[in-house]
Protein backbone atom coordinates (compact mmCIF):
# COMPACT_ATOMS: atom_id res chain seq x y z
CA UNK A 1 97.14 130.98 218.61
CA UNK A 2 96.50 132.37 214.82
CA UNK A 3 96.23 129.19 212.33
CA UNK A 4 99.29 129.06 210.20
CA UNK A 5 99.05 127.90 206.29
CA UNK A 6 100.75 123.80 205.94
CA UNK A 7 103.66 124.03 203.74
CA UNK A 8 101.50 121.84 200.82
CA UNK A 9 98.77 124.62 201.00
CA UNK A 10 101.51 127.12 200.32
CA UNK A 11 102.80 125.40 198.01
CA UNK A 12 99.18 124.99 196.42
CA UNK A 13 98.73 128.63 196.33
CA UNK A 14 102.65 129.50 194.31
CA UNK A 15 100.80 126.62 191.85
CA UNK A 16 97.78 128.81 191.70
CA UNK A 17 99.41 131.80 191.74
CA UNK A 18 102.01 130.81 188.56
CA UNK A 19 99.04 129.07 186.55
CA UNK A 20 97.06 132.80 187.06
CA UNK A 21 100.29 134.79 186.05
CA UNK A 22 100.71 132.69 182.75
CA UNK A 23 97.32 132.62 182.18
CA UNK A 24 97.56 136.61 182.17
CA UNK A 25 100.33 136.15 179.89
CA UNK A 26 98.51 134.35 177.45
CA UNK A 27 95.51 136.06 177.71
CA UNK A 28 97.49 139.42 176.87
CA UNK A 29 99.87 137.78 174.08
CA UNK A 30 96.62 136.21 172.33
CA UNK A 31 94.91 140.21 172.75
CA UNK A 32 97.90 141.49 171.26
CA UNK A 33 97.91 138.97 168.35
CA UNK A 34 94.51 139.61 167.91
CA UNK A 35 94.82 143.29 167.80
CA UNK A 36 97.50 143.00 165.32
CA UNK A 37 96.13 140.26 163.21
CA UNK A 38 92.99 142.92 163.13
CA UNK A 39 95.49 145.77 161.73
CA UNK A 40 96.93 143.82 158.90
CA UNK A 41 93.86 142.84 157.48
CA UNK A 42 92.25 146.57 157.60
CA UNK A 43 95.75 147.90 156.37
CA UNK A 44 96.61 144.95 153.90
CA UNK A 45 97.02 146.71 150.59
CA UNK A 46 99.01 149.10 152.12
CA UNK A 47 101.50 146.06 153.15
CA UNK A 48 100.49 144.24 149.75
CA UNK A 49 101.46 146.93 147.69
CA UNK A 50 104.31 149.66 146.92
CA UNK A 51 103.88 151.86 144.47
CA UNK A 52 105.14 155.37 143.57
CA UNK A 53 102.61 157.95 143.09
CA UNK A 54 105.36 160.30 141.42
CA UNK A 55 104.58 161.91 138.09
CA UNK A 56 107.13 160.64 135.62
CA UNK A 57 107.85 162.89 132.45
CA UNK A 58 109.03 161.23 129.29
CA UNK A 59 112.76 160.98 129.30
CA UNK A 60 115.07 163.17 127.35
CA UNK A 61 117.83 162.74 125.26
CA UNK A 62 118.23 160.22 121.90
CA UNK A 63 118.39 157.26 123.58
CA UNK A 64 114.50 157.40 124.51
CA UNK A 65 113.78 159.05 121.31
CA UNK A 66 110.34 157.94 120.06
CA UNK A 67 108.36 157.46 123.62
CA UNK A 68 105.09 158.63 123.38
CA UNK A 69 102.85 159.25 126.60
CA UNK A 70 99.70 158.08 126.69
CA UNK A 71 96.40 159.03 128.87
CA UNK A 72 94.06 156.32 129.16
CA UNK A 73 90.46 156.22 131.45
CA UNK A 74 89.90 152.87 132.80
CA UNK A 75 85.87 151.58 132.99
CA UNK A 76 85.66 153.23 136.95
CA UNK A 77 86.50 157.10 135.20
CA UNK A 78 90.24 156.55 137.15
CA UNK A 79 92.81 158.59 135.53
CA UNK A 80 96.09 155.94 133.93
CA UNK A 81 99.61 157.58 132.89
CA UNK A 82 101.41 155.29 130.07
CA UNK A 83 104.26 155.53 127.57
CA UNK A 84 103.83 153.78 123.96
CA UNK A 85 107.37 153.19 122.66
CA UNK A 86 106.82 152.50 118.82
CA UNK A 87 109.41 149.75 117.20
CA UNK A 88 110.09 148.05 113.16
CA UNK A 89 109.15 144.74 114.45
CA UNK A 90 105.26 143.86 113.96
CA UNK A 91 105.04 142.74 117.65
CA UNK A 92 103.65 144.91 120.68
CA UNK A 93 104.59 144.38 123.65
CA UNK A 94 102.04 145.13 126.54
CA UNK A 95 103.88 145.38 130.03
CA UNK A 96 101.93 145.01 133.00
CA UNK A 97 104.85 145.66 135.60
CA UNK A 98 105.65 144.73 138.81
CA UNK A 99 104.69 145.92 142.63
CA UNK A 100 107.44 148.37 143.33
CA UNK A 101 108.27 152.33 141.98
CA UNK A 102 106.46 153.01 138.61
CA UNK A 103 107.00 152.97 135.01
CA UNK A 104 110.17 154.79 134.77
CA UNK A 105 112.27 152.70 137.00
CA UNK A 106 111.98 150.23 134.06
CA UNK A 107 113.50 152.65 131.62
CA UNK A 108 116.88 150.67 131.04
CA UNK A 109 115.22 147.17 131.13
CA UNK A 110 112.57 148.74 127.93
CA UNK A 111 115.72 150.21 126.47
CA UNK A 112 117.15 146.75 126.46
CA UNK A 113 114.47 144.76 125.18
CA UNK A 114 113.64 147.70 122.83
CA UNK A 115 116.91 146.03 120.62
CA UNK A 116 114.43 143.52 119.72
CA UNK A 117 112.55 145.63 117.61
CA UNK A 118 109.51 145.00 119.29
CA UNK A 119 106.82 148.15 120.23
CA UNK A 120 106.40 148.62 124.13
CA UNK A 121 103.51 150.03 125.64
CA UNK A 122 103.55 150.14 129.53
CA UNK A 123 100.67 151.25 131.92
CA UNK A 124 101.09 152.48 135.32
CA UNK A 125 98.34 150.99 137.29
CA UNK A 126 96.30 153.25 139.67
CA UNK A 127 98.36 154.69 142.50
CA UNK A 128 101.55 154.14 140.26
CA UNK A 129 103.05 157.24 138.33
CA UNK A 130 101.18 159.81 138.43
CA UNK A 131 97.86 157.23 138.12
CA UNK A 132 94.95 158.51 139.52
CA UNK A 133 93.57 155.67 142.17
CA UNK A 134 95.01 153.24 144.92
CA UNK A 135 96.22 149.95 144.18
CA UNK A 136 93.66 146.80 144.30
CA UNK A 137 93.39 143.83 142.68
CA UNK A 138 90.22 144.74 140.65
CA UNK A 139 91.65 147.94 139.60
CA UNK A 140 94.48 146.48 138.46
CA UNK A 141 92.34 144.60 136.00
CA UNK A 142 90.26 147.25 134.82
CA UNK A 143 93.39 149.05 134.16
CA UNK A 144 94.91 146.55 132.09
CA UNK A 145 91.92 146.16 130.14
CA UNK A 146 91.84 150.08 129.12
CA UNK A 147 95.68 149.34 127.70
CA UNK A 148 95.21 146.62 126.08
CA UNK A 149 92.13 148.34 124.24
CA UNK A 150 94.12 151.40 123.54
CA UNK A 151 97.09 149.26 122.28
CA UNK A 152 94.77 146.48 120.14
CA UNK A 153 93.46 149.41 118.20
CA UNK A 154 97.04 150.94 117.61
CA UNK A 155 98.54 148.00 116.86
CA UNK A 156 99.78 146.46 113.33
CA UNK A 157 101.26 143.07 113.93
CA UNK A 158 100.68 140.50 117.06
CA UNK A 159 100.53 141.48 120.77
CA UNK A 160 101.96 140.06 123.51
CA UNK A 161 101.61 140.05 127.19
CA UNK A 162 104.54 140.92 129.84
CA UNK A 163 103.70 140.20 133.39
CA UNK A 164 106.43 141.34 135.61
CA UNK A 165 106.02 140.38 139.00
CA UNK A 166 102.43 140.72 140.30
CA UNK A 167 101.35 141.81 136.93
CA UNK A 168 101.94 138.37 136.04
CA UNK A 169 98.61 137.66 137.99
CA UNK A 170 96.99 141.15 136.12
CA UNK A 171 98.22 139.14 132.88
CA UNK A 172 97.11 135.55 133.29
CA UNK A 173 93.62 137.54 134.50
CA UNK A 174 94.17 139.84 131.00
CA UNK A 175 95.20 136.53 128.88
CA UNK A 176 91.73 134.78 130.04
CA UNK A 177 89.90 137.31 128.72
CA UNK A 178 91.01 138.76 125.43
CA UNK A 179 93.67 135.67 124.52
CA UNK A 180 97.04 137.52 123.23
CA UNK A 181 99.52 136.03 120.55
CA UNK A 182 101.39 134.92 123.68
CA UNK A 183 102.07 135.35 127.29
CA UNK A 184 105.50 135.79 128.48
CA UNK A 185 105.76 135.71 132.85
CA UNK A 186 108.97 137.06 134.60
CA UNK A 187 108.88 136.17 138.30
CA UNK A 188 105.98 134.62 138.51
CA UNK A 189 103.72 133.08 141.45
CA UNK A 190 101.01 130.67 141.85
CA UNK A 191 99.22 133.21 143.61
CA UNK A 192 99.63 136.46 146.11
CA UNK A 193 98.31 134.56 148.97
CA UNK A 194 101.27 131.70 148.58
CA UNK A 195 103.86 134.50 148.74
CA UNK A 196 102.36 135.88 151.75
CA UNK A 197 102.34 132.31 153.72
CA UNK A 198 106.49 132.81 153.21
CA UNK A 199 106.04 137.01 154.26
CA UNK A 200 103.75 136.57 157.16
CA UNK A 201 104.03 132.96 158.01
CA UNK A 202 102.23 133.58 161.88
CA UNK A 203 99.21 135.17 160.47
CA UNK A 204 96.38 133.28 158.63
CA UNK A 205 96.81 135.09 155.14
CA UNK A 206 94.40 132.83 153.58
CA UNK A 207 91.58 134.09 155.64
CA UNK A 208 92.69 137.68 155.57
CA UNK A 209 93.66 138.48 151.94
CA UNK A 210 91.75 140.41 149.80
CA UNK A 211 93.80 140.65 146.71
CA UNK A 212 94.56 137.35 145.92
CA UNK A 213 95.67 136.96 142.35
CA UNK A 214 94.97 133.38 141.82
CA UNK A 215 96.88 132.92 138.48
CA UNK A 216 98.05 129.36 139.07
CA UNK A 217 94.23 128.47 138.99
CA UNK A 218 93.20 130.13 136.14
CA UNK A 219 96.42 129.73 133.80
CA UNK A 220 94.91 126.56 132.44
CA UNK A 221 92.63 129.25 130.95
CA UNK A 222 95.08 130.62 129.11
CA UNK A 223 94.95 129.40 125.22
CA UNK A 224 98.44 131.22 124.02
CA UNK A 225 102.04 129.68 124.11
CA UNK A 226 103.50 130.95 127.47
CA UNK A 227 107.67 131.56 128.35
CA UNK A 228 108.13 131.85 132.05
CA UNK A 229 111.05 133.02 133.32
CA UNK A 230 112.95 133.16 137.07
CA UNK A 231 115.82 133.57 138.88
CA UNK A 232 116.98 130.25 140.59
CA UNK A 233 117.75 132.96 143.73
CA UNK A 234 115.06 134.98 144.16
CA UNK A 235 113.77 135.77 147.76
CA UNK A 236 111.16 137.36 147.12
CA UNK A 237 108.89 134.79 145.14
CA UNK A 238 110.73 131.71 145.51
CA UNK A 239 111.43 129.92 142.60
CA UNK A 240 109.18 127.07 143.11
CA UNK A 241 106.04 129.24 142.90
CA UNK A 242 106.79 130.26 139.56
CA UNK A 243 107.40 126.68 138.60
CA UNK A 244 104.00 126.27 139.75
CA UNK A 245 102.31 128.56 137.46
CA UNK A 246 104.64 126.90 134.68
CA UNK A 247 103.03 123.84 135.69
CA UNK A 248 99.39 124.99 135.30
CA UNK A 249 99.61 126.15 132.15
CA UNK A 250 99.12 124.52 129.21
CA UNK A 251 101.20 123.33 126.05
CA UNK A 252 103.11 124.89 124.41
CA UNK A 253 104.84 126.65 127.29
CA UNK A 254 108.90 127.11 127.72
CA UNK A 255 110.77 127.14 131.07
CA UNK A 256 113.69 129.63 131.45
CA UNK A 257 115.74 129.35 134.49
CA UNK A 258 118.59 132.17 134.96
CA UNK A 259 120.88 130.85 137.40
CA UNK A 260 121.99 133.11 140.06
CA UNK A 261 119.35 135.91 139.46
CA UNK A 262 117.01 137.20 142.29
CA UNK A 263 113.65 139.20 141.69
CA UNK A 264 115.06 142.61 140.37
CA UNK A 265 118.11 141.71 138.65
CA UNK A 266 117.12 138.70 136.51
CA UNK A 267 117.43 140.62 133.18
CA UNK A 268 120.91 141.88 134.15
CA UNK A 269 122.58 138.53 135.01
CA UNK A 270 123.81 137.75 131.13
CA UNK A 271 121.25 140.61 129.32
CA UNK A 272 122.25 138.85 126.40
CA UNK A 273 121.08 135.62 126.92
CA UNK A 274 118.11 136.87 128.48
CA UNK A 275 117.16 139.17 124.90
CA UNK A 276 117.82 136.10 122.85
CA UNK A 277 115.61 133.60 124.76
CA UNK A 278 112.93 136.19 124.28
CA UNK A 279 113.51 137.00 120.64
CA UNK A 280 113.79 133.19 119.70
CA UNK A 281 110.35 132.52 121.55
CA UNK A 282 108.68 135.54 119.60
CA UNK A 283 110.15 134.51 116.34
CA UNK A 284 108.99 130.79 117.18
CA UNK A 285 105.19 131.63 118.31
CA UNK A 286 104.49 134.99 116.70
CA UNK A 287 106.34 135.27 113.46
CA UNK A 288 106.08 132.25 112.57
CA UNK A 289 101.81 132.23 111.69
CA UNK A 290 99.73 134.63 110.92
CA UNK A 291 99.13 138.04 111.42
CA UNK A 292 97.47 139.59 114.81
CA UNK A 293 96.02 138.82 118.27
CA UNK A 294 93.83 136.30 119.07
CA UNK A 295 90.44 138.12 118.94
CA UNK A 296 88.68 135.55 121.36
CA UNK A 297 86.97 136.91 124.35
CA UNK A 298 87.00 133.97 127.45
């Protein structure tokens, strides 16, 4: 008579049996994870950044009347495409802008602030309009260092520092070394690595990133009154990072808050409220002492 399996050593096989099936499932879930954890850090910039490589002519017409492009050579021989916008005011205005599209996709927002009177001169970083490169965090640097040389021996009156974005970690990084009349930072973060904890919130970003734009570290560096500005609804750099940089920085420093703006609209919520907190922090910081930028080298 053939020996027959008890019911508890059935039973104790189904056990073994389920405990080997999810171990199979974990072992293949943790490959995966793995695998893809592996992929994001060798294609990181590529998920970090978003430019557009397009060339970008100088506009037409009278309402851009006065743009002048510039070619610039950063220290590394890369190639940089920028437009100087000349104004009556004796304040330049150097725009390091933000991650997506290129330098003309900020056409109406110049126009706008333009009404100022201020001079704008805005680089497109490597990989960005029709920039020779691709996009890293020391590039970035070494390209805002060729414009603000270019613009420091062009200009006549102060300069200032726009960091849109993530160029307001290329600024902060810019305003540590050669200290500007002032520092103004639109949708700001404490650093690239705290925005992707909210983007990628399964993957361990601070063991993977690269570029990490530390600003909220090295703003207490910064030796120039600073305005930061943010929309109380952005998603896409919650406003509680940029109140973080605010808080790093030191005195004087002004807090705007436009209520109901997210990342890309914040100078179209009340354009005219915007323009005048801007123009009463220039006239209170930079027109109000003497002439030109702070020739300090940190």
């Amino acid at each position: 008579m053939e020996d027959q399996d008890t019911p508890e050593a059935g039973a104790g096989k189904g056990k073994r049996s389920a405990l080997a099936l999810v171990w199979r499932v974990l072992r293949s879930a943790l490959a995966i994870y793995v695998l893809v954890t592996l992929l994001v850090y060798l294609f990181q910039r590529k998920l970090q950044y978003f430019p557009d490589g397009s060339l970008v002519p100088v506009p037409a017409g009278a309402r851009y009347r006065g743009i002048e492009e510039v070619v610039l050579t950063a220290q590394d021989g890369v190639r940089l495409c920028s437009w100087y916008w000349p104004g009556t005011r004796p304040v330049d205005i150097l725009i390091l802008h933000g991650n997506g599209g290129h330098r003309g996709d900020r056409l109406d927002w110049l126009y706008e602030l333009r009404s100022l009177g201020c001079g704008f001169f805005i680089v497109d970083y490597r990989g960005y309009g029709g920039s020779g490169g691709s996009p890293s965090e020391e590039g970035f640097y070494r390209d805002a260092e060729a414009a603000r040389a270019w613009l420091a021996a062009r200009a006549k009156g102060k300069v200032l520092y726009f960091g849109e974005s993530i160029g307001s970690g290329v600024a902060v990084e810019l305003a540590r070394r050669h200290p500007p009349a002032a520092l103004i930072i639109q949708s700001g973060f404490s650093s690239a690595v705290d925005v992707a904890r909210r983007a990628y919130p399964y993957f361990p970003v601070n063991l993977l990133m690269k570029d990490r734009f530390e600003s909220a570290k090295k703003m207490p560096e910064v030796k120039c009154p600073v305005l930061c500005i943010h929309g109380d609804k952005d998603t896409i750099v919650p406003m509680r990072l940029g109140r973080a940089l605010f808080d790093a920085a030191s005195e004087p420093k002004e807090w705007f808050e436009v209520p109901g703006a997210d990342h890309n609209d914040l100078p179209w919520i009340d354009t005219e409220a915007y323009k005048a907190r801007i123009d009463a922090f220039i006239r209170k910081h930079l027109e109000a002492s003497g002439p030109g930028e702070s020739q300090g080298r940190r």
